[in-house]
N, C-alpha and C. Protein backbone atom coordinates (compact mmCIF):
# COMPACT_ATOMS: atom_id res chain seq x y z
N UNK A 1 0.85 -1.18 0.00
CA UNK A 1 0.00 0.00 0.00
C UNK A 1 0.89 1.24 0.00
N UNK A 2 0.54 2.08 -0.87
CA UNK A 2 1.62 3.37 -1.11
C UNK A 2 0.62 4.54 -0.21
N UNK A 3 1.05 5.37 0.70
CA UNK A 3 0.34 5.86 1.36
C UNK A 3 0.65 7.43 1.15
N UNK A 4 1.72 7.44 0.10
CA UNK A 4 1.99 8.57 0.07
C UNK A 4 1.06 9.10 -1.39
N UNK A 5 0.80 8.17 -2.03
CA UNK A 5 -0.31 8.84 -2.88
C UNK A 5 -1.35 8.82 -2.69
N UNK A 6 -2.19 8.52 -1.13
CA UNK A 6 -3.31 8.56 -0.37
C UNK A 6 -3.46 9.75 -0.13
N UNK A 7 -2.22 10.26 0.10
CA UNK A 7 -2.47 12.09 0.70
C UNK A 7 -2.55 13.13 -0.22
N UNK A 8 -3.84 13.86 -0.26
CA UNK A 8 -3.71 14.77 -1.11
C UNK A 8 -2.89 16.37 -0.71
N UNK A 9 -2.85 16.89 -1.13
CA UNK A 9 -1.78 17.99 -1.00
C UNK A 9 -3.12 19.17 -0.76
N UNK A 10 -4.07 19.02 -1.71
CA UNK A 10 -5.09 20.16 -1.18
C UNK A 10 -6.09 19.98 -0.07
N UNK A 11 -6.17 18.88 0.35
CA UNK A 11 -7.03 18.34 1.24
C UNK A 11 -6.06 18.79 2.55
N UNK A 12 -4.75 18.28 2.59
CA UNK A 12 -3.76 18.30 3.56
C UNK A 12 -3.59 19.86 4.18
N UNK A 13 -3.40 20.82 3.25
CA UNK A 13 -3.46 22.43 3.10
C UNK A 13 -4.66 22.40 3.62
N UNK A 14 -5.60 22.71 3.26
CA UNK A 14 -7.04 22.51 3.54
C UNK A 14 -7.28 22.57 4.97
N UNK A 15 -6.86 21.12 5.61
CA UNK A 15 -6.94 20.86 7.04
C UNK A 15 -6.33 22.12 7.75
N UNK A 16 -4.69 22.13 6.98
CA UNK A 16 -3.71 22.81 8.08
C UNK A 16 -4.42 24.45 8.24
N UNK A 17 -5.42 25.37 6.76
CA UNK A 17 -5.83 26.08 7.32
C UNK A 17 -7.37 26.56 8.07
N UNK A 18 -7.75 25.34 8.05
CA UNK A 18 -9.02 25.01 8.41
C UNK A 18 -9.29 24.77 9.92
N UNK A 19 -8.90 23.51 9.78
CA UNK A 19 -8.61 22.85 11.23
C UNK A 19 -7.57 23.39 12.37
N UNK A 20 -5.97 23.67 11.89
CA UNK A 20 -5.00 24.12 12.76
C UNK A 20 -5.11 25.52 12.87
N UNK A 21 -4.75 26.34 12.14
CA UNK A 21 -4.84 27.64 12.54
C UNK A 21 -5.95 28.39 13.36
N UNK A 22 -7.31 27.75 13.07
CA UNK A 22 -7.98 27.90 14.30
C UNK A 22 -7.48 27.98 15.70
N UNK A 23 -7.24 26.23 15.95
CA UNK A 23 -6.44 25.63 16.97
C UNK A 23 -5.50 26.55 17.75
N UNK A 24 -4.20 26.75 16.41
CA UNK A 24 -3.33 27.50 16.86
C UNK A 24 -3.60 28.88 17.46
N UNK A 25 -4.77 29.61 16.91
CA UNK A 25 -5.20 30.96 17.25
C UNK A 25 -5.87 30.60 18.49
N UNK A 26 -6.81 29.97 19.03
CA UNK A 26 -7.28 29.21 20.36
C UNK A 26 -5.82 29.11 21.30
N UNK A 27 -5.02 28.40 21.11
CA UNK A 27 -4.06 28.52 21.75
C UNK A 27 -3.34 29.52 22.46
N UNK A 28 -3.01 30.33 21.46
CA UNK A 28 -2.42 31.72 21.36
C UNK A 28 -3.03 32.50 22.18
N UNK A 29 -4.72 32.11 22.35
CA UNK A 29 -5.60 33.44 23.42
C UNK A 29 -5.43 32.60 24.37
N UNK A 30 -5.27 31.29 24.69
CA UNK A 30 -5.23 30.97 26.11
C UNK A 30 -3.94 30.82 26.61
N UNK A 31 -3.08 31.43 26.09
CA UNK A 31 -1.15 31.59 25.89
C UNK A 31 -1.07 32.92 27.01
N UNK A 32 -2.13 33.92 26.01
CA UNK A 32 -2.28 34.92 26.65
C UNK A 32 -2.78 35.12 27.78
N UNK A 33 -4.03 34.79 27.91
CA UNK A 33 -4.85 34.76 29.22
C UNK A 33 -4.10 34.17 30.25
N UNK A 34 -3.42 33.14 29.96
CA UNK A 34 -2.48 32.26 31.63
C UNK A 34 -1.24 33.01 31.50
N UNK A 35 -0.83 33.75 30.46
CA UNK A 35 0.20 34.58 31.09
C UNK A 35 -0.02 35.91 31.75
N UNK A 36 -0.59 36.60 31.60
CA UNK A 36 -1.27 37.43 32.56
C UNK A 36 -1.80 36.96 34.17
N UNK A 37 -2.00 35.34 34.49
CA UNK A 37 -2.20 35.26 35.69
C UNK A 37 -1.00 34.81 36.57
N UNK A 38 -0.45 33.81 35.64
CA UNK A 38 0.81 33.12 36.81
C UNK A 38 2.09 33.61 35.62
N UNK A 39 3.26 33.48 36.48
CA UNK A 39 4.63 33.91 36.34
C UNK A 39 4.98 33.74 35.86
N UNK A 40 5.02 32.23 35.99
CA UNK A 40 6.10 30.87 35.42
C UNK A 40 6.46 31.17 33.63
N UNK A 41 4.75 31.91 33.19
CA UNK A 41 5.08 31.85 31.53
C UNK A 41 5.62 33.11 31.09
N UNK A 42 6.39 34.01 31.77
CA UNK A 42 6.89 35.02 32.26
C UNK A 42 6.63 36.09 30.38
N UNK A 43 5.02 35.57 30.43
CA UNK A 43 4.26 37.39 29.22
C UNK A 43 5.73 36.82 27.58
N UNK A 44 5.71 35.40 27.53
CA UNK A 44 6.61 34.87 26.30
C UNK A 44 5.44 34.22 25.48
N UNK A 45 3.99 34.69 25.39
CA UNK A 45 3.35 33.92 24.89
C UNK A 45 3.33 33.61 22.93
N UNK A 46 4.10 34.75 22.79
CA UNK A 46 4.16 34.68 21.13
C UNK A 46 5.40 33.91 20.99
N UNK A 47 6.21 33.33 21.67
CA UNK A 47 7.47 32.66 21.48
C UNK A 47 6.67 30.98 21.76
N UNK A 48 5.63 30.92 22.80
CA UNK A 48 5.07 30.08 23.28
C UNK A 48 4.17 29.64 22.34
N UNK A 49 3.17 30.53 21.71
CA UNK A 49 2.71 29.84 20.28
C UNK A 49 3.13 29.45 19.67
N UNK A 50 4.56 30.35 19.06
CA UNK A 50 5.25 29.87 18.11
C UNK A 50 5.46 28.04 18.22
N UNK A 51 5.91 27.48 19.35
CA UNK A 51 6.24 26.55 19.69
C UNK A 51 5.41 25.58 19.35
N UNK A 52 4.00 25.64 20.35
CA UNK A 52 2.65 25.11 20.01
C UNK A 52 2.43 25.12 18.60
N UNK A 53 2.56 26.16 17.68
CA UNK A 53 2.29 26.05 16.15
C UNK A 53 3.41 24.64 15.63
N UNK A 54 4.45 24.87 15.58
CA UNK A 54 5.63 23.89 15.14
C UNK A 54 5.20 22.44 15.68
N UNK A 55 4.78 22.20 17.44
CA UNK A 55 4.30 20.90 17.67
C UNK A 55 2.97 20.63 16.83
N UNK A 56 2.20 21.10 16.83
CA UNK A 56 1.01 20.76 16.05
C UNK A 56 1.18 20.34 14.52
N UNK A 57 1.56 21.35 14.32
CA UNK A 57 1.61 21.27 12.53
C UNK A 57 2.20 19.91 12.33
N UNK A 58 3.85 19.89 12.88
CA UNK A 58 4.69 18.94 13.00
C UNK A 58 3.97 17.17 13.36
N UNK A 59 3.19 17.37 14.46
CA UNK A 59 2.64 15.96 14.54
C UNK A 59 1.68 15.60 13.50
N UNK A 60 0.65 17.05 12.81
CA UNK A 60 -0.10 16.90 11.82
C UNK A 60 0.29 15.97 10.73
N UNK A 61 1.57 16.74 10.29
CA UNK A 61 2.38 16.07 9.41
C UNK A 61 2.42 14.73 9.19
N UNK A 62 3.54 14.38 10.01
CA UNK A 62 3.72 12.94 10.44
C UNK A 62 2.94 11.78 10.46
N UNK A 63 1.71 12.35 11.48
CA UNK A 63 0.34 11.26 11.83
C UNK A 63 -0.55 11.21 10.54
N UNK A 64 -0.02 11.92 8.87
CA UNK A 64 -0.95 11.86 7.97
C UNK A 64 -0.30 10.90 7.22
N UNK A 65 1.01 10.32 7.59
CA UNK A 65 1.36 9.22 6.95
C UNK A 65 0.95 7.73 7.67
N UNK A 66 0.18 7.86 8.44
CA UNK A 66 -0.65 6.67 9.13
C UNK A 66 0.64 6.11 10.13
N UNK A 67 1.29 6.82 10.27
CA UNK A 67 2.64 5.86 11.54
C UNK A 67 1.67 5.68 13.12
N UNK A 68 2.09 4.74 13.59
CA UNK A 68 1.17 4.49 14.50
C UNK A 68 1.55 5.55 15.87
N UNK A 69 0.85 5.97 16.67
CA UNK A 69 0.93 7.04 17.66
C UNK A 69 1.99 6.25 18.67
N UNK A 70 1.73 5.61 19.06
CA UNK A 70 2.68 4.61 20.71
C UNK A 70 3.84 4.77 20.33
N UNK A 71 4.27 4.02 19.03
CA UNK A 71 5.70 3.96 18.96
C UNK A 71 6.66 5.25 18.77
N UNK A 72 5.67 6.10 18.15
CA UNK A 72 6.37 7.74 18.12
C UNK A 72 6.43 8.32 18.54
N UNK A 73 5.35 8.11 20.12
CA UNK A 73 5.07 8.83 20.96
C UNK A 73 6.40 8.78 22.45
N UNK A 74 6.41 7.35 22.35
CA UNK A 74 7.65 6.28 22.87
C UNK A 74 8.87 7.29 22.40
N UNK A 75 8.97 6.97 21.73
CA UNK A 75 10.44 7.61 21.07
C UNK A 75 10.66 9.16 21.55
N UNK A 76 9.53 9.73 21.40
CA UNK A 76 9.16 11.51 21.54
C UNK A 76 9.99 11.61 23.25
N UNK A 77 9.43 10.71 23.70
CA UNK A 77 9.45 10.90 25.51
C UNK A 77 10.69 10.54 25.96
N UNK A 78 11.37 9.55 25.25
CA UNK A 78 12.62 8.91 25.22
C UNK A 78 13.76 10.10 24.80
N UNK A 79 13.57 10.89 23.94
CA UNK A 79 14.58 11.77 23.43
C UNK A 79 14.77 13.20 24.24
N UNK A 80 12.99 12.88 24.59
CA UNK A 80 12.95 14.63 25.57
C UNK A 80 13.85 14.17 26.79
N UNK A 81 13.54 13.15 27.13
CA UNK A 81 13.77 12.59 28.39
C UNK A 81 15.61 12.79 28.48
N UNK A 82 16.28 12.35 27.66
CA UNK A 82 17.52 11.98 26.82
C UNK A 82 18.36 13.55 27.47
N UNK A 83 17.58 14.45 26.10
CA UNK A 83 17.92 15.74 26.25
C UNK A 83 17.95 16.28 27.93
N UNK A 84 16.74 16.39 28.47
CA UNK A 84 16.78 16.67 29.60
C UNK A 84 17.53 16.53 30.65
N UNK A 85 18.42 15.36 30.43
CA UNK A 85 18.97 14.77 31.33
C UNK A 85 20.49 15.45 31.43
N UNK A 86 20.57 15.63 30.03
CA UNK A 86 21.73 15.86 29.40
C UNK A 86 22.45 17.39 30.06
N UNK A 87 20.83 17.78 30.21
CA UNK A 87 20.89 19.58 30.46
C UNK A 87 21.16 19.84 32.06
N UNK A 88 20.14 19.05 32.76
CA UNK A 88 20.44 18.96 33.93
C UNK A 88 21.52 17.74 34.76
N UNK A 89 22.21 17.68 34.05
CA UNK A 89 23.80 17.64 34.64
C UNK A 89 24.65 18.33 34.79
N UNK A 90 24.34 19.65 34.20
CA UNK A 90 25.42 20.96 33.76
C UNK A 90 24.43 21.70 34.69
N UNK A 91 23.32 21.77 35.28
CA UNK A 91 22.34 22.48 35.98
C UNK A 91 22.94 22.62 37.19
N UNK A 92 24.42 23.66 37.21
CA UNK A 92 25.23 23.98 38.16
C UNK A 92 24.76 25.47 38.97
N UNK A 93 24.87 26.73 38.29
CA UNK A 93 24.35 27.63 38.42
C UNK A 93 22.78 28.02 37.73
N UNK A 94 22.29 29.05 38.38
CA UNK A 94 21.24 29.42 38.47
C UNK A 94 20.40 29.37 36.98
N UNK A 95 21.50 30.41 36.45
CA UNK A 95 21.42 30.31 34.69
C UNK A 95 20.56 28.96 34.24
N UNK A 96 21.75 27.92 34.17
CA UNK A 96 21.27 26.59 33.46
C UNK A 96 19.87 26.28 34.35
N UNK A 97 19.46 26.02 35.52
CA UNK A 97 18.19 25.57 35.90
C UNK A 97 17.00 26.38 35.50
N UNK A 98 17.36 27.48 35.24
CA UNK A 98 16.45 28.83 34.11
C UNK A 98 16.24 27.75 33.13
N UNK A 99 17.46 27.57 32.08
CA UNK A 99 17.44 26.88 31.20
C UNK A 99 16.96 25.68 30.77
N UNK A 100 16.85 24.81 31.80
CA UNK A 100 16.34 23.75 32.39
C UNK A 100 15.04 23.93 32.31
N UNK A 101 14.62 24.64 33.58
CA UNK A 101 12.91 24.81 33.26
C UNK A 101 12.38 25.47 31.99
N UNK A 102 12.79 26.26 31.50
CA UNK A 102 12.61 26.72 30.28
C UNK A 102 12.16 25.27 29.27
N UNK A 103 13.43 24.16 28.81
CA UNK A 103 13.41 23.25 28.17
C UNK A 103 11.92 22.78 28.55
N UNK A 104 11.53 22.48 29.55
CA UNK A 104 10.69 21.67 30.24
C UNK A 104 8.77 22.14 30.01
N UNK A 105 9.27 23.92 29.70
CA UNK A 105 8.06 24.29 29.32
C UNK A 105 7.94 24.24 27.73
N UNK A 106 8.81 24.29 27.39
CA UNK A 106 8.97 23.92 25.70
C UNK A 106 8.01 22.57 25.54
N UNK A 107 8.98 21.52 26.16
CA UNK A 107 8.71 20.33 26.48
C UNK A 107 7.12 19.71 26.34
N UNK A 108 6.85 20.48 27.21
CA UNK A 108 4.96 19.93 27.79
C UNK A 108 4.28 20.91 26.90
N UNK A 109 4.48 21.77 26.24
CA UNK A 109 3.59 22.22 25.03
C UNK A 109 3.53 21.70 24.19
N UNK A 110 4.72 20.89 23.74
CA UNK A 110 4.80 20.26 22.41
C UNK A 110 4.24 18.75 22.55
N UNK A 111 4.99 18.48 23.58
CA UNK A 111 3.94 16.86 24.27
C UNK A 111 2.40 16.98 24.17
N UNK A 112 2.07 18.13 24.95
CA UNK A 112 0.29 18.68 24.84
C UNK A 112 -0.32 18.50 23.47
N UNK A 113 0.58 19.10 23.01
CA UNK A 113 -0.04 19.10 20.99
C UNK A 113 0.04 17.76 20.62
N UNK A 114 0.49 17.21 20.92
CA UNK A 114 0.62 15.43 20.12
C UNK A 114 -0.57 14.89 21.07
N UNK A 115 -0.66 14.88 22.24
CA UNK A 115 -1.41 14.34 22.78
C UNK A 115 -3.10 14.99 22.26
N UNK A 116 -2.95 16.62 21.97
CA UNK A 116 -4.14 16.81 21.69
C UNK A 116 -4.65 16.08 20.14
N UNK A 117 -3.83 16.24 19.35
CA UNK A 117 -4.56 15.65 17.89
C UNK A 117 -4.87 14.35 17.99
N UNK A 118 -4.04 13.29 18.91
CA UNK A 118 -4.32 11.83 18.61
C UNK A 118 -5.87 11.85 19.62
N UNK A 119 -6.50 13.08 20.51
CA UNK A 119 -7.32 12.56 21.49
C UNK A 119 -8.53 13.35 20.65
């Protein structure tokens, strides 16, 4: 089965401005709204969409070639996990644990977006 001539290119477009950019604009106002209440997202919400846009689109992508969710999802958690680890070993001064949590909010937005399209 060739799956790559299953996908149409205008249908695919279609979705991404149909379906996602909605999404992504939904996002973006509730980016805003929780940064105005708590700290943590310290008013970075257009850097923070940005992000959310790239996870979304990005899993869009991918999950339209029918790859199954577990095993990519597996792998996704395995590499963040990987990275993370990597970062907080050097998480000596203050700086890097900035950096650290930073990664971590990257992290769970982009996890969020995969988890939102497959649910």
């Amino acid at each position: 089965m060739n799956v790559i001539k299953n996908i149409s290119i205008s249908r695919f477009f279609a979705q991404v401005i149909f379906l996602l950019l909605p999404t992504i604009f939904v996002g973006m106002f509730i980016l805003i709204n929780t940064s105005q209440y708590f700290t943590f997202l310290q008013e970075q919400w257009f850097s923070q969409t940005g992000y959310f846009a790239i996870g979304i689109i990005s899993s869009y992508f991918v999950y339209q070639f029918r790859i199954r969710f577990l095993p990519t999802f597996c792998l996704l958690i395995l590499a963040l996990f990987a990275v993370y680890q990597i970062i907080d070993n050097y998480a000596i001064v203050f700086f890097v644990i900035f950096l650290v949590y930073l990664f971590l909010l990257i992290i769970y937005l982009f996890v969020l977006v995969v988890l939102e399209l497959i649910l």
